[in-house]
PDB file of N, CA and C in Angstrom:
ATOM      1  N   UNK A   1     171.036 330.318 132.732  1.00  0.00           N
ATOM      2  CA  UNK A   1     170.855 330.786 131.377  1.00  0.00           C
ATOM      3  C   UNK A   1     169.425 331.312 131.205  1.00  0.00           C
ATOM      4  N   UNK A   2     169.422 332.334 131.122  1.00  0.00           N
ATOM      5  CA  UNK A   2     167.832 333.086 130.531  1.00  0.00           C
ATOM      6  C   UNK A   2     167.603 332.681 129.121  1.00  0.00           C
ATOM      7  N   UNK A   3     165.740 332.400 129.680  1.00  0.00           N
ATOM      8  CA  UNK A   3     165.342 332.097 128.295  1.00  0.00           C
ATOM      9  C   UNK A   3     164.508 333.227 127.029  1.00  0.00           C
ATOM     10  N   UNK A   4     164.781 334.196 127.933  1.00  0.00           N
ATOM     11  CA  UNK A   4     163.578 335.147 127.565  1.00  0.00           C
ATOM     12  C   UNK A   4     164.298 335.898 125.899  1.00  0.00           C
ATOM     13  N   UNK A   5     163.486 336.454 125.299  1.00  0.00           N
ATOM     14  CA  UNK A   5     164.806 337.225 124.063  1.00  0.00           C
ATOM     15  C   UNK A   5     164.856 338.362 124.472  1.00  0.00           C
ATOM     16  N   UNK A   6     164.498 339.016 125.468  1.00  0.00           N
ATOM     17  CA  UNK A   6     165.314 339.746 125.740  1.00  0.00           C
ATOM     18  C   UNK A   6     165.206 339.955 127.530  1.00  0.00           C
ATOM     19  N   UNK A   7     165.651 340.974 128.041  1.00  0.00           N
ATOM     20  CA  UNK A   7     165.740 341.422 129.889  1.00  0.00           C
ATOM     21  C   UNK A   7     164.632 342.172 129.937  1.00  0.00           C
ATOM     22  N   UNK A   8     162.955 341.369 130.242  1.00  0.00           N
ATOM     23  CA  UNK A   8     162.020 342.298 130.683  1.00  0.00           C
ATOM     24  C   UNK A   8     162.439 342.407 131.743  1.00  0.00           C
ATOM     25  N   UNK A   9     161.292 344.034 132.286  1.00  0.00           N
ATOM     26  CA  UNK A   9     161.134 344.002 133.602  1.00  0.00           C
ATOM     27  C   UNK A   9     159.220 343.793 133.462  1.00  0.00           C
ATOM     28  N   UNK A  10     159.230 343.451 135.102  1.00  0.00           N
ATOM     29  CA  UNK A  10     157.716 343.654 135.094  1.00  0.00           C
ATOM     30  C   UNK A  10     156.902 344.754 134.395  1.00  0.00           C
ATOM     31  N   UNK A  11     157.596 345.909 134.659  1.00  0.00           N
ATOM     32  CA  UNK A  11     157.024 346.961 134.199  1.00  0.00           C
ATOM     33  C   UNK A  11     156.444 347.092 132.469  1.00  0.00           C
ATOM     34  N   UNK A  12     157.595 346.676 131.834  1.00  0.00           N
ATOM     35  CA  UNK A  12     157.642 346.663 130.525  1.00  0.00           C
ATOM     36  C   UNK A  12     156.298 345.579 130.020  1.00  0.00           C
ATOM     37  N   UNK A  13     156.152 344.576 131.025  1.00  0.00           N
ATOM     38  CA  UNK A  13     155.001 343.751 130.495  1.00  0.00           C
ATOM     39  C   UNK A  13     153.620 343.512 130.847  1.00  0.00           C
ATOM     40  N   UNK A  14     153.502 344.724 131.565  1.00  0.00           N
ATOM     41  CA  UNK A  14     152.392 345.103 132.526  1.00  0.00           C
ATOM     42  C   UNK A  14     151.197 345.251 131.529  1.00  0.00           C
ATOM     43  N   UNK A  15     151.289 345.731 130.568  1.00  0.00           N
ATOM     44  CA  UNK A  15     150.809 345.712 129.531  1.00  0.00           C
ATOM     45  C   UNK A  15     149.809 344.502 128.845  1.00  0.00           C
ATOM     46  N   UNK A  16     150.617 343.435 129.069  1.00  0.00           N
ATOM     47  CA  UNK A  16     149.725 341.881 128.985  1.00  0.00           C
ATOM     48  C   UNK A  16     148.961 341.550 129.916  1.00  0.00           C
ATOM     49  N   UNK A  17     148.732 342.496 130.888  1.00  0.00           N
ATOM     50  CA  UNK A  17     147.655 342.310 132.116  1.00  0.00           C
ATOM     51  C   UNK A  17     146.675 342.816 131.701  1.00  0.00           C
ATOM     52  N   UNK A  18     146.145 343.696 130.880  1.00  0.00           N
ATOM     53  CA  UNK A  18     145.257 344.982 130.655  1.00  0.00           C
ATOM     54  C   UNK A  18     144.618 344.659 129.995  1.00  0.00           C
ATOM     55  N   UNK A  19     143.085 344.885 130.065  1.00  0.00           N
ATOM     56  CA  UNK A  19     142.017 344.891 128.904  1.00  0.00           C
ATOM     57  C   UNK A  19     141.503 343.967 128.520  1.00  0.00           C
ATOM     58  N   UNK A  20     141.997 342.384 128.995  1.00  0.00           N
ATOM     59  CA  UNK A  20     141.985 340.749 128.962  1.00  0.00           C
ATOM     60  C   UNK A  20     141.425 340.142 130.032  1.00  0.00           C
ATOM     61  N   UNK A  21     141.082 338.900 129.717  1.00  0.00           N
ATOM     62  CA  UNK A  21     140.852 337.940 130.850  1.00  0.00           C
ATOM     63  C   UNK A  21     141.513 338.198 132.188  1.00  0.00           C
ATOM     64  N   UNK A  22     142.860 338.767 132.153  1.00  0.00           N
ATOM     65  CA  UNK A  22     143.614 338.822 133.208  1.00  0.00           C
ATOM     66  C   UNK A  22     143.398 339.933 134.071  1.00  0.00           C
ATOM     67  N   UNK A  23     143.426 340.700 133.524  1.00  0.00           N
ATOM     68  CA  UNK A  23     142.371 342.174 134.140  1.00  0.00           C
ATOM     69  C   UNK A  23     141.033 342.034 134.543  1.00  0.00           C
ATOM     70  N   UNK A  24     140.584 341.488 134.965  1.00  0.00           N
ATOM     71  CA  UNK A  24     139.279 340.589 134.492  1.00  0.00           C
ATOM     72  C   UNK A  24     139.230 339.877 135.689  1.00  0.00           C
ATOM     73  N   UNK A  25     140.068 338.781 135.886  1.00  0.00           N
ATOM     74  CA  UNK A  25     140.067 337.615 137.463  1.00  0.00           C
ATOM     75  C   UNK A  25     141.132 338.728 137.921  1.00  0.00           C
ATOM     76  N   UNK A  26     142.213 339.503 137.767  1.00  0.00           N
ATOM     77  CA  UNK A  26     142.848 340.226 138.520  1.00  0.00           C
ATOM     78  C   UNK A  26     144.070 338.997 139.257  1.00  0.00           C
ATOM     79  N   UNK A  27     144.666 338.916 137.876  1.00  0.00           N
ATOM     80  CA  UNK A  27     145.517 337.618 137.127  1.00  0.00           C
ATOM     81  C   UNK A  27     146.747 338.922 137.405  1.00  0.00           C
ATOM     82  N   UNK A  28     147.848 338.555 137.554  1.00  0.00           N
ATOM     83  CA  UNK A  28     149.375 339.477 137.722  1.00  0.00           C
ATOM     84  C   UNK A  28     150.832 338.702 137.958  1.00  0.00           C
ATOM     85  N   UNK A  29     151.406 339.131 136.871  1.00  0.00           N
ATOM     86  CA  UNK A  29     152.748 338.363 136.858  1.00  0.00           C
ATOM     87  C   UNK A  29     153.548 339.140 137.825  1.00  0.00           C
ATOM     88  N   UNK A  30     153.988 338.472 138.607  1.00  0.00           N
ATOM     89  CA  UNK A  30     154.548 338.766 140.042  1.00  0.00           C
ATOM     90  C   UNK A  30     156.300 338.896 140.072  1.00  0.00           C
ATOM     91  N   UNK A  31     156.818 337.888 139.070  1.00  0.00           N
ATOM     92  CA  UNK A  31     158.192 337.735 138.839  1.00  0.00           C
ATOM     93  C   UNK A  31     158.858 337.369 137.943  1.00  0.00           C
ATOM     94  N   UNK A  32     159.692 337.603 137.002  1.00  0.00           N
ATOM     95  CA  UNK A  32     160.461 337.077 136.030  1.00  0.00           C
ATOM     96  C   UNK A  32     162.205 336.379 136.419  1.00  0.00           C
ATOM     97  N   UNK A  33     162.315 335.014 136.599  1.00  0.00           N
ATOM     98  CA  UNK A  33     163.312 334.557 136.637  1.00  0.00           C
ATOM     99  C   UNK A  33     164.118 333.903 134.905  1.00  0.00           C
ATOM    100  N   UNK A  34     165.559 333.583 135.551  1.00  0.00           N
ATOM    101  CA  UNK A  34     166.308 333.636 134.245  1.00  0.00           C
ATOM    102  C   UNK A  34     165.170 332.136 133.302  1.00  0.00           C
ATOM    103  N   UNK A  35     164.634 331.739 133.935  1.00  0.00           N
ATOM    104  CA  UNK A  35     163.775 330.536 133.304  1.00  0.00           C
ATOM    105  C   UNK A  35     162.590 330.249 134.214  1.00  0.00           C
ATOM    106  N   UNK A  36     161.993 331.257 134.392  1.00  0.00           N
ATOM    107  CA  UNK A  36     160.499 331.418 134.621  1.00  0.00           C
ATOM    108  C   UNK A  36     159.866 332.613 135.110  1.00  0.00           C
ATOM    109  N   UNK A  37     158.520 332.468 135.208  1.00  0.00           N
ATOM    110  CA  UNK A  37     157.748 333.099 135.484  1.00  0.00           C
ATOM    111  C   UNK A  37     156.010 333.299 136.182  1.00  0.00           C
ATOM    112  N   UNK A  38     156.421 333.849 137.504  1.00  0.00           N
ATOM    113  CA  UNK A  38     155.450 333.741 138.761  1.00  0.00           C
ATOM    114  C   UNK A  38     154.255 334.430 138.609  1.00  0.00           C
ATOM    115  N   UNK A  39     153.209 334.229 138.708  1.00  0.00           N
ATOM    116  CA  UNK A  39     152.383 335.068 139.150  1.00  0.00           C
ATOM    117  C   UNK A  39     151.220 334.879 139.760  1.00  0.00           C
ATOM    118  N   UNK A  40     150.149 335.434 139.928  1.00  0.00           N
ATOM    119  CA  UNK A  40     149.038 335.070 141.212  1.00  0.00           C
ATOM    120  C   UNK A  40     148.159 336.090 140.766  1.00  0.00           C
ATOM    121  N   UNK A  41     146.904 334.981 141.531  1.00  0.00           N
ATOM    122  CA  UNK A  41     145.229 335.672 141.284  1.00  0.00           C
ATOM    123  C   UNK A  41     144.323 335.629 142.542  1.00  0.00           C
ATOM    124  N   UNK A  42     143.555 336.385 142.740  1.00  0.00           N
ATOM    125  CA  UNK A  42     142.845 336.669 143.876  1.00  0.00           C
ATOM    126  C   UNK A  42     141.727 335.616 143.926  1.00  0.00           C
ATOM    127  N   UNK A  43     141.845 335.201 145.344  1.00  0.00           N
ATOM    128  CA  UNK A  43     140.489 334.061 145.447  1.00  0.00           C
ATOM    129  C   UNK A  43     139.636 335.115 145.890  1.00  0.00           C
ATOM    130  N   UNK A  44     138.711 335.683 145.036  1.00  0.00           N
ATOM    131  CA  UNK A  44     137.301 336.362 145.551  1.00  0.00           C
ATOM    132  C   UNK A  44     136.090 335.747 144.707  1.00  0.00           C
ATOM    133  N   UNK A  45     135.000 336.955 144.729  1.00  0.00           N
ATOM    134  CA  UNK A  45     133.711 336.380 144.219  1.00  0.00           C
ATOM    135  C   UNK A  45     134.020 336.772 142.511  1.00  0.00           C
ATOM    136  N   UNK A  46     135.093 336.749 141.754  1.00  0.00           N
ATOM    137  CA  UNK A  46     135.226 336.464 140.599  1.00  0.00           C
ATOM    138  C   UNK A  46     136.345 334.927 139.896  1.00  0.00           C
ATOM    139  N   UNK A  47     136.906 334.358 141.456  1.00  0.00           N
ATOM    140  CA  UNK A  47     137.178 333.169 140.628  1.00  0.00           C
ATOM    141  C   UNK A  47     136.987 332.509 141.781  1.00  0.00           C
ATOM    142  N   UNK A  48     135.594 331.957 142.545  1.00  0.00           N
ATOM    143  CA  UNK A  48     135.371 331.097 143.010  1.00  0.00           C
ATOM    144  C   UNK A  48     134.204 330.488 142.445  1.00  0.00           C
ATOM    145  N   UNK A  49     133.723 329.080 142.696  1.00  0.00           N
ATOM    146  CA  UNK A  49     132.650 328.449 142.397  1.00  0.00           C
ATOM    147  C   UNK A  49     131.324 328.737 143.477  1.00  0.00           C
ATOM    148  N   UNK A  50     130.468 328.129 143.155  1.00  0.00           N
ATOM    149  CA  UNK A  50     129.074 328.569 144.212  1.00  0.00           C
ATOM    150  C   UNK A  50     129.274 327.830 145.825  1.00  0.00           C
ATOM    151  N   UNK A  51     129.974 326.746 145.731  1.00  0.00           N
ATOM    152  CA  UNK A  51     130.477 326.587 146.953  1.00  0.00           C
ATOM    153  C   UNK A  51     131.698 327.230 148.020  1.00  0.00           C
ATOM    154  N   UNK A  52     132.085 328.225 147.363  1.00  0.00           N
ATOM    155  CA  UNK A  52     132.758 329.184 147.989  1.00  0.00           C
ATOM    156  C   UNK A  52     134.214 329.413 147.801  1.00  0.00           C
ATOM    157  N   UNK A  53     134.660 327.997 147.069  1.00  0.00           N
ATOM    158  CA  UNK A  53     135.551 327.708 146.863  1.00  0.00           C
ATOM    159  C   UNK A  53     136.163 328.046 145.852  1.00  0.00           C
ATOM    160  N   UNK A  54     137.791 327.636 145.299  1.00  0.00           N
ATOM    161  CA  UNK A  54     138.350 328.241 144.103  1.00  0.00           C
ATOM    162  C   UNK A  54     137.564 327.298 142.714  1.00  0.00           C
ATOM    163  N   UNK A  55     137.101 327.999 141.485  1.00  0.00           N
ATOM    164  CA  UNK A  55     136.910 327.658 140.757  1.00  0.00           C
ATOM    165  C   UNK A  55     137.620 326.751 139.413  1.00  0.00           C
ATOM    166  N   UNK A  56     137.538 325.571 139.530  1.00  0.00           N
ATOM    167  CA  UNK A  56     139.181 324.589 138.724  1.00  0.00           C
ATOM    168  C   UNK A  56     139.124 325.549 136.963  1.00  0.00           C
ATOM    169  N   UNK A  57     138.083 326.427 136.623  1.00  0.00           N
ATOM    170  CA  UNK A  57     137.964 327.287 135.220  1.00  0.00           C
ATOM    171  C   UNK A  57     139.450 328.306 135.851  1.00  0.00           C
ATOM    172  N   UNK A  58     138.953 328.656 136.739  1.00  0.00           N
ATOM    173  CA  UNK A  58     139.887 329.753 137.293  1.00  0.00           C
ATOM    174  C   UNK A  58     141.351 329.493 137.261  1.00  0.00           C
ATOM    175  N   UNK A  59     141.686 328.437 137.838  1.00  0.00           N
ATOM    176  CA  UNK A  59     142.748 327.732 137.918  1.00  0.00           C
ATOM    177  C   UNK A  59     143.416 327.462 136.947  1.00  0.00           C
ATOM    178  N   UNK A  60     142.778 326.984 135.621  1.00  0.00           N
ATOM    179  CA  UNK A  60     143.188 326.900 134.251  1.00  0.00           C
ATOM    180  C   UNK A  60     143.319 328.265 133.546  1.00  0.00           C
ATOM    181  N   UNK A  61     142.433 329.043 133.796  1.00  0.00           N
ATOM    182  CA  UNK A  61     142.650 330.735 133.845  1.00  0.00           C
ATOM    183  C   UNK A  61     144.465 330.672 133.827  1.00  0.00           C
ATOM    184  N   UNK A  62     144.182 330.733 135.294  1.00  0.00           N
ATOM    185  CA  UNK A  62     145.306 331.661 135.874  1.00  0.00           C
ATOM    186  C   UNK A  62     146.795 330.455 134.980  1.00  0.00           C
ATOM    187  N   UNK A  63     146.807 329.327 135.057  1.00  0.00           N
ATOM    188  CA  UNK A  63     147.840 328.514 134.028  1.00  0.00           C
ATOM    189  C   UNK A  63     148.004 328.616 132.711  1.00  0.00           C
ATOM    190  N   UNK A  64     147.021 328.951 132.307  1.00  0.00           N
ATOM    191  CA  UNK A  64     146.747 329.464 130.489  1.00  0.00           C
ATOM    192  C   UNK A  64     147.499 330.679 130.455  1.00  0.00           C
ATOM    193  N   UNK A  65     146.819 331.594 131.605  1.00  0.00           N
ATOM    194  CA  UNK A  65     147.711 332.764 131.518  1.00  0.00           C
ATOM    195  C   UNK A  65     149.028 333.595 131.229  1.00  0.00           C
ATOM    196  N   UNK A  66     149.523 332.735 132.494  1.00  0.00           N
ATOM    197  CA  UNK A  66     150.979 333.012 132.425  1.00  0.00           C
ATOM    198  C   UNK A  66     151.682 331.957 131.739  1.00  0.00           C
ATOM    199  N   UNK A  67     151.235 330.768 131.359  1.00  0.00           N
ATOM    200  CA  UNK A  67     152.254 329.696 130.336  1.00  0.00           C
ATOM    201  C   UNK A  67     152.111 330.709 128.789  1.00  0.00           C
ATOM    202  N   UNK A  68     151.174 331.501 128.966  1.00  0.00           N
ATOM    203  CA  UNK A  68     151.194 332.347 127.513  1.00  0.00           C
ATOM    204  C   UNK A  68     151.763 333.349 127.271  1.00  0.00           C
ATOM    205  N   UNK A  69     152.049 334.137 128.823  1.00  0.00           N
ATOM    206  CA  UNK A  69     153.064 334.996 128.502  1.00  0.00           C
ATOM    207  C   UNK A  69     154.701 334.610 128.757  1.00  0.00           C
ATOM    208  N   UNK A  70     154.680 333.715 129.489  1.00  0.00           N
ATOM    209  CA  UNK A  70     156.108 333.286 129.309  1.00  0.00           C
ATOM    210  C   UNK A  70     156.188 332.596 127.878  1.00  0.00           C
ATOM    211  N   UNK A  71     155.238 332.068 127.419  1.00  0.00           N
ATOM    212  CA  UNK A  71     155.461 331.345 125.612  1.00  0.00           C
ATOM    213  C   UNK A  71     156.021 332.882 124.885  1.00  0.00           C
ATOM    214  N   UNK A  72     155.339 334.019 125.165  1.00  0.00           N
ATOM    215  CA  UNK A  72     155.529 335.097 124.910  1.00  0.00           C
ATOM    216  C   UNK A  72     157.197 336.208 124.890  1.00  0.00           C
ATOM    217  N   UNK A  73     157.041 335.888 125.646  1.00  0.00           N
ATOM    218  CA  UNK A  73     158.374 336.548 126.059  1.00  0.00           C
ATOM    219  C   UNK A  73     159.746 335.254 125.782  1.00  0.00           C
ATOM    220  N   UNK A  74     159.543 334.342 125.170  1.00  0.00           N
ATOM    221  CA  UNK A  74     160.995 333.519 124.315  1.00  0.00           C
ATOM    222  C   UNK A  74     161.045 334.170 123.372  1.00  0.00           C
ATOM    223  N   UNK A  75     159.536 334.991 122.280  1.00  0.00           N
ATOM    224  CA  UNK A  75     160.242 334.759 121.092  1.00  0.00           C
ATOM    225  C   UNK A  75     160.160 336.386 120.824  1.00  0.00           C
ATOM    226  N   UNK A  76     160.685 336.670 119.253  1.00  0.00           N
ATOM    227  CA  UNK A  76     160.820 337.946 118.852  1.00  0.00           C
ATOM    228  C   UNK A  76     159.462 338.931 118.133  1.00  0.00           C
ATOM    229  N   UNK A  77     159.266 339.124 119.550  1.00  0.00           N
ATOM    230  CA  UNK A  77     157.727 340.166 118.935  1.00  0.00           C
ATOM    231  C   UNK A  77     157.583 340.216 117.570  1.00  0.00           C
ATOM    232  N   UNK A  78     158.915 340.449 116.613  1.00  0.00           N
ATOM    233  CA  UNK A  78     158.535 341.820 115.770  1.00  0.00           C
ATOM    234  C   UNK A  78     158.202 340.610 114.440  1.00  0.00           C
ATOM    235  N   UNK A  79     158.464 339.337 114.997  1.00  0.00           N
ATOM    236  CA  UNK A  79     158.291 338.488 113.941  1.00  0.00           C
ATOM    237  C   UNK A  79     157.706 337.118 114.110  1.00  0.00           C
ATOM    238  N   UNK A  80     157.065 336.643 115.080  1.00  0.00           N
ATOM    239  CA  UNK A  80     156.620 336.047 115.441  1.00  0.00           C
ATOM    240  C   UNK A  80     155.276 336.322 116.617  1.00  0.00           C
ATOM    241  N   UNK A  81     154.551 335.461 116.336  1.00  0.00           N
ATOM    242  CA  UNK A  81     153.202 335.764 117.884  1.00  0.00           C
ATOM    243  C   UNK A  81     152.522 334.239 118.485  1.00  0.00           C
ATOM    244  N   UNK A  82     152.276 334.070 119.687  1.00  0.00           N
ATOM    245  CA  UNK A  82     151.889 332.622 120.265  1.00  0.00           C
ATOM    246  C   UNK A  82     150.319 332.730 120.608  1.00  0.00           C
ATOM    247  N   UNK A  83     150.008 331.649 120.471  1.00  0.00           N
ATOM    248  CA  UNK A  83     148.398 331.932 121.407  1.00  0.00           C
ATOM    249  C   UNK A  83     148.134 330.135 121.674  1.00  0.00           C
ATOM    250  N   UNK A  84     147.930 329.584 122.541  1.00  0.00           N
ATOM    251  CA  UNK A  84     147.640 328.767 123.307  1.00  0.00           C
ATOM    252  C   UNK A  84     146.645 327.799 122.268  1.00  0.00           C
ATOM    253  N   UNK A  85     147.110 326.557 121.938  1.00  0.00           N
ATOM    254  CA  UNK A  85     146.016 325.482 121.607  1.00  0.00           C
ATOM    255  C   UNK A  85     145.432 324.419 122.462  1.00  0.00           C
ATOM    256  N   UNK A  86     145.616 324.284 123.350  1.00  0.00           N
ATOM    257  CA  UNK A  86     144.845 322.909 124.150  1.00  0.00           C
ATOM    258  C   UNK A  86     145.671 323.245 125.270  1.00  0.00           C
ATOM    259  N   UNK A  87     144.791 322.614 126.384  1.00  0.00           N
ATOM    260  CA  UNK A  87     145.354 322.922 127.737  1.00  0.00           C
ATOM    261  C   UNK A  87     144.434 322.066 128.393  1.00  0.00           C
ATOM    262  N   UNK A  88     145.021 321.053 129.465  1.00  0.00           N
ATOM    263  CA  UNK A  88     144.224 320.092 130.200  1.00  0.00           C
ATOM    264  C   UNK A  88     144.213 319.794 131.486  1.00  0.00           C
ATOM    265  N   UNK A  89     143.232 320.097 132.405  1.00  0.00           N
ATOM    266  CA  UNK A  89     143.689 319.947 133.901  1.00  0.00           C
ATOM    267  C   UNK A  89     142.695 319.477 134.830  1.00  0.00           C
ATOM    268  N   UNK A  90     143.458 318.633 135.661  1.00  0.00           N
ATOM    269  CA  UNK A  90     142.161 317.862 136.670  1.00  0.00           C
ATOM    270  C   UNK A  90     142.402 319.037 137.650  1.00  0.00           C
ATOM    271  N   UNK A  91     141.395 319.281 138.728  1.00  0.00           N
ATOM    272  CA  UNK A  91     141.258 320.703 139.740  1.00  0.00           C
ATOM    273  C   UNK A  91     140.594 319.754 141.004  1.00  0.00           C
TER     274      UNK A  91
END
């Protein structure tokens, strides 16, 4: 059972990548299933820490991200809008 309100494709939501944070770490939703949604971010010198490693900000990045556009894509654009209140993570 799909949860989405309606049959995106990637294409159609490419759009929520642009001009944001996500464009930004180079954040990209990779897949839309009937009840979820994949995507992935580049470990370079914009989401690692000074030890070389992945940055746990980044990490919450990239989970904030896409839990916001899948919050996104349940409901009906034309009458409703989501934006993220609290989010908590050990890294």
């Amino acid at each position: 059972m799909k949860i989405w309100f309606k049959d995106y494709t990637l294409a159609e939501i490419s759009h929520l990548e642009k001009k944001n944070m996500l464009e930004h770490l180079g954040i990209e939703v990779t897949e839309i299933g009937n009840d979820y949604l994949c995507g992935r971010m580049p470990v370079d010198e914009r989401t690692v820490q000074s030890m070389n490693t992945l940055h746990g900000g980044a990490s919450v990045a990239l989970a904030e991200s896409i839990g916001s556009i899948a919050t996104f894509l349940t409901l009906d654009p034309e009458k409703y809008y989501c934006v993220g209140m609290e989010i908590n993570a050990n890294h």
